[in-house]
N, C-alpha and C. Protein backbone atom coordinates (compact mmCIF):
# COMPACT_ATOMS: atom_id res chain seq x y z
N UNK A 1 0.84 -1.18 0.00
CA UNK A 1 0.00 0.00 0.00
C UNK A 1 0.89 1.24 0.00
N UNK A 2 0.78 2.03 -1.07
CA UNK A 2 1.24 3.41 -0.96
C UNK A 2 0.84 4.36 -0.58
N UNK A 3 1.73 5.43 0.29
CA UNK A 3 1.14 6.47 1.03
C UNK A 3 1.00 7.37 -0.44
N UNK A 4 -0.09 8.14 0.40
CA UNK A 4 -1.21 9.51 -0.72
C UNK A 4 0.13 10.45 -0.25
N UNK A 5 0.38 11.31 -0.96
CA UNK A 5 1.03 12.63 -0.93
C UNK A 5 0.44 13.28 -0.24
N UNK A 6 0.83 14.41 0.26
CA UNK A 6 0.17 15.20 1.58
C UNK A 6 -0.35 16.44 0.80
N UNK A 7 -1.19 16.74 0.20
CA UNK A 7 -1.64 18.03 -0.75
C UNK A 7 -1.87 19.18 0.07
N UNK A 8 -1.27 20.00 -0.39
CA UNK A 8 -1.77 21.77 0.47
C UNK A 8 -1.91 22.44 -0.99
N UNK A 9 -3.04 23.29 0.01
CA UNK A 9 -3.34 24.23 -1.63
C UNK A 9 -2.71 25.80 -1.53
N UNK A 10 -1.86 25.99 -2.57
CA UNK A 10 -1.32 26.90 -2.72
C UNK A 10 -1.83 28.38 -3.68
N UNK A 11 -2.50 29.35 -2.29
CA UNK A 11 -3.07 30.07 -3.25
C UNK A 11 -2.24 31.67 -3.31
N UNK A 12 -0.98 31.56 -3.20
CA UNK A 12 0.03 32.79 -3.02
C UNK A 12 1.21 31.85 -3.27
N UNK A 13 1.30 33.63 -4.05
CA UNK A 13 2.98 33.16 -4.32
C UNK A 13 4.02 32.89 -3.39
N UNK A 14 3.45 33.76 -2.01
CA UNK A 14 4.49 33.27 -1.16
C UNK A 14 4.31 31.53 -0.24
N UNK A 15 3.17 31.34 -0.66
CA UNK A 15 3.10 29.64 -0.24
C UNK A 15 4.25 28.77 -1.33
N UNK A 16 3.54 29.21 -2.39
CA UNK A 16 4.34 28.11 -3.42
C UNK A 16 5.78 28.19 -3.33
N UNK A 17 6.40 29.65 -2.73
CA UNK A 17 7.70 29.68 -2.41
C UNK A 17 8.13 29.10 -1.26
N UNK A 18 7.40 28.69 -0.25
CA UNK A 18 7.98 28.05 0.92
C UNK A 18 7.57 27.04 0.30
N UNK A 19 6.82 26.46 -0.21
CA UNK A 19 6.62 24.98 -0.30
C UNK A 19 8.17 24.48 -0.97
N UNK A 20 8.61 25.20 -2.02
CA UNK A 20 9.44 24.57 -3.10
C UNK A 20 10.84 25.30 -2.08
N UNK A 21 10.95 25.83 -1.10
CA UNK A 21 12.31 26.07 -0.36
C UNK A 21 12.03 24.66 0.46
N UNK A 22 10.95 24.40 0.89
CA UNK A 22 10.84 23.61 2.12
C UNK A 22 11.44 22.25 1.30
N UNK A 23 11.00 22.15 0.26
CA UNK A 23 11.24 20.89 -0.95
C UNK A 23 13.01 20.54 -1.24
N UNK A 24 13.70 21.53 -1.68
CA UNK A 24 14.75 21.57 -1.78
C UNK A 24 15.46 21.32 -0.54
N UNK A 25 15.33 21.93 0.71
CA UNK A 25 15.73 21.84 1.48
C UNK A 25 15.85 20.72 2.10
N UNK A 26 14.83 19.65 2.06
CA UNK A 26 14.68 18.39 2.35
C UNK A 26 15.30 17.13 1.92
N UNK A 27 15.77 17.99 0.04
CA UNK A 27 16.41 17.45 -0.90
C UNK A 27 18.16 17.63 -0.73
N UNK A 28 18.88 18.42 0.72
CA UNK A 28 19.77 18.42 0.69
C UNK A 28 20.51 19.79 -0.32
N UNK A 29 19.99 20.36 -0.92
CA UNK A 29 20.28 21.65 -1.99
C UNK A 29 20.15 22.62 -1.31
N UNK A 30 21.31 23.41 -1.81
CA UNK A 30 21.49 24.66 -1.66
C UNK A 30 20.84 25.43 -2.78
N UNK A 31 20.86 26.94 -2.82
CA UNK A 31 19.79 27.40 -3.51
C UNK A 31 20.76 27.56 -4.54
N UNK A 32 22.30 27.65 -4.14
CA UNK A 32 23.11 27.79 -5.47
C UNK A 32 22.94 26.39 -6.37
N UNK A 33 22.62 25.41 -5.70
CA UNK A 33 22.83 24.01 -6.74
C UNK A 33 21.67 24.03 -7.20
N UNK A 34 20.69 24.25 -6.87
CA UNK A 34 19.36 24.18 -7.77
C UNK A 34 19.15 25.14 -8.74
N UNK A 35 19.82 26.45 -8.46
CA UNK A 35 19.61 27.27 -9.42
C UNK A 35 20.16 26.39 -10.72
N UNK A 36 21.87 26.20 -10.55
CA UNK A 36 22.80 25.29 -11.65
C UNK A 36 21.76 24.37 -12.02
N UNK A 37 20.92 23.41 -11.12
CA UNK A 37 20.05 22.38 -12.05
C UNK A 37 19.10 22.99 -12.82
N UNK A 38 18.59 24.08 -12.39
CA UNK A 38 17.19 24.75 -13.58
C UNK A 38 17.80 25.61 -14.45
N UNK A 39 19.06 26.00 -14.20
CA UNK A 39 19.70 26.73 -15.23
C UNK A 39 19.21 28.39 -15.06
N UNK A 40 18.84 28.92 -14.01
CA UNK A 40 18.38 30.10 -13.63
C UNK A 40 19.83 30.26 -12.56
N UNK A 41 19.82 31.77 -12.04
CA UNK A 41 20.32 32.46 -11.52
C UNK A 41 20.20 32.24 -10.11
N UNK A 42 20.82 32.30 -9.21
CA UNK A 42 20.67 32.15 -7.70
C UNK A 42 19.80 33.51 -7.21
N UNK A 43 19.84 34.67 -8.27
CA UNK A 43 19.07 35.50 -7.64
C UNK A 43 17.14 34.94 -7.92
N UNK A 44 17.27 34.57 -9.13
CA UNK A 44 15.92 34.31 -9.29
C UNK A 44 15.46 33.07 -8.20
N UNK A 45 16.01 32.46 -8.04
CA UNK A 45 15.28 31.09 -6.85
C UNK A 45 15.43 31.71 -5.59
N UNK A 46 16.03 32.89 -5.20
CA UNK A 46 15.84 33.62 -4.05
C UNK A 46 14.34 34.00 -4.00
N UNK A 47 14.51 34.79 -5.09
CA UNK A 47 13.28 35.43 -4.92
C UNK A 47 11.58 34.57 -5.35
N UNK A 48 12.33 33.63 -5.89
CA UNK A 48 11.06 32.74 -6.17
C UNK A 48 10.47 32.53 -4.71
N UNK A 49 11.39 31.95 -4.17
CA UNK A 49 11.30 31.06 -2.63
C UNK A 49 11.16 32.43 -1.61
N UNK A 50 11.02 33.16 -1.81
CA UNK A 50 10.47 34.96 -0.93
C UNK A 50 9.15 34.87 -1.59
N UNK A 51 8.58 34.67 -2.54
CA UNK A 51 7.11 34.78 -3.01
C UNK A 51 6.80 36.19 -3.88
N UNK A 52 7.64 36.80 -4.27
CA UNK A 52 8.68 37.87 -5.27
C UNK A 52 7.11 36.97 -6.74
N UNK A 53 5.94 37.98 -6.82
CA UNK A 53 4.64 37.61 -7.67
C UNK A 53 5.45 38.44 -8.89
N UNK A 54 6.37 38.50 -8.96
CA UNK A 54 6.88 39.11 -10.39
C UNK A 54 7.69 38.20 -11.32
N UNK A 55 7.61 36.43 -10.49
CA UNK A 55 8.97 35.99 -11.41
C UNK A 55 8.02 34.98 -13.06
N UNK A 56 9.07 34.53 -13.40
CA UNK A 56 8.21 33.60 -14.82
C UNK A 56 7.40 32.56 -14.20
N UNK A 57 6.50 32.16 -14.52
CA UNK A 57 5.42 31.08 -14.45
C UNK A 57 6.20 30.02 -14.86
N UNK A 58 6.78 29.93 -16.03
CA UNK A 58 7.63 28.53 -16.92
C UNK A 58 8.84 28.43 -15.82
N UNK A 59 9.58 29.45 -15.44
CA UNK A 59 10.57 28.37 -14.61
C UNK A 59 10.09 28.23 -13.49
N UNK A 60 8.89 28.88 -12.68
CA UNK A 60 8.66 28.57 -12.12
C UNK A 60 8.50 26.93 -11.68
N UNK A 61 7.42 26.15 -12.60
CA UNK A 61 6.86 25.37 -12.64
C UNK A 61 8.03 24.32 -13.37
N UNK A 62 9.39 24.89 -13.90
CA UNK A 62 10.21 23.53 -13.64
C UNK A 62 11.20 23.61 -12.27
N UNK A 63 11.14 24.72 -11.87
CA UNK A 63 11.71 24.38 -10.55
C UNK A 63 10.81 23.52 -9.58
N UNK A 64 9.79 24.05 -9.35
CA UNK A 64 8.63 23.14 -8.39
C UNK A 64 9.09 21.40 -9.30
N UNK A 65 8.70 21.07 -10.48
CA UNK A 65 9.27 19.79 -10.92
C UNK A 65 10.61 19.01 -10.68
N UNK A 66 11.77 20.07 -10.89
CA UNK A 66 12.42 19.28 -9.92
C UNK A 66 13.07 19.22 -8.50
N UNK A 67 11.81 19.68 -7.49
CA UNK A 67 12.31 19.46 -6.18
C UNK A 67 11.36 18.64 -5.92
N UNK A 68 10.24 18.06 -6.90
CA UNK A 68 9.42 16.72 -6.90
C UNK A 68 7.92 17.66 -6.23
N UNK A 69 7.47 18.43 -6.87
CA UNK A 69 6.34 19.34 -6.36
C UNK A 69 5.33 19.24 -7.88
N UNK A 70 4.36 18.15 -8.02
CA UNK A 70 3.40 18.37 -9.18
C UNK A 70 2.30 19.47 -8.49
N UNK A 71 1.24 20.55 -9.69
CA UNK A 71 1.34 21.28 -9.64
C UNK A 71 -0.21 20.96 -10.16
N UNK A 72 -1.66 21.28 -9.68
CA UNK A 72 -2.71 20.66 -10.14
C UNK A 72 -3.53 22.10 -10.38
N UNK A 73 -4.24 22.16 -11.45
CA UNK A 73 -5.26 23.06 -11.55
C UNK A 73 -6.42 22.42 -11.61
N UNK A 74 -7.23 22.16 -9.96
CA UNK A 74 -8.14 21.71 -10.25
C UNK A 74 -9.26 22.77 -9.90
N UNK A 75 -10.45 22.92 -10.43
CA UNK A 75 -11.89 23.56 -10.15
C UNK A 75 -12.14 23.20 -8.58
N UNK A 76 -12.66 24.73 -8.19
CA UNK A 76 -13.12 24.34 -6.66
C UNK A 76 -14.17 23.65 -6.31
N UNK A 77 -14.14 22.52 -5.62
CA UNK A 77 -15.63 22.07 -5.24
C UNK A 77 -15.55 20.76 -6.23
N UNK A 78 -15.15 20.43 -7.10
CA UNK A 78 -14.54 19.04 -8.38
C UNK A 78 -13.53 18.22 -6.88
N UNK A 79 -13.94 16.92 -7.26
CA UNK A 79 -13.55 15.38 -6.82
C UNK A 79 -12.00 15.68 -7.30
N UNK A 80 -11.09 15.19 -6.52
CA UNK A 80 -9.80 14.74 -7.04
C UNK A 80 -9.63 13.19 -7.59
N UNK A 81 -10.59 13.04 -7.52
CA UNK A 81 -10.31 11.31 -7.62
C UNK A 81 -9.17 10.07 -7.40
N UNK A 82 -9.06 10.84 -5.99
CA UNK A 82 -8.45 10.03 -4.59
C UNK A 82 -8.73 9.57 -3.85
């Protein structure tokens, strides 16, 4: 039996930035090595992970991918079918 993922809903930028610091951090990374893995700047994953509502959506959403953070747009009040 596999455990369910623990879902929180992220409705600020500054959630989705602690979520994906809290992620990395867990992952052993520094913010300089993750930047090198997404190929962004150490300033931009600063400010991603501060909640900084000015950065790109696209790297956003491959940084959240690889600190293992999928990313759901579901309708409020819609079944997850879990």
């Amino acid at each position: 039996m596999s455990a369910v993922p623990r879902q929180y809903n992220v409705d600020s930028p500054e959630e989705l930035g602690r979520r994906i610091r809290a992620a990395r951090k867990a992952q052993g990374l520094t913010q300089v090595d993750l930047a090198e893995i997404a190929g962004v700047g150490p300033r931009f994953l600063s400010e991603l992970e501060r909640g900084k509502d000015t950065v790109r959506l696209g790297l956003t959403l491959k940084i959240a991918r690889l600190v293992g953070i999928d990313l759901f747009a579901i309708p409020r009040g819609a079944e997850t079918g879990r």
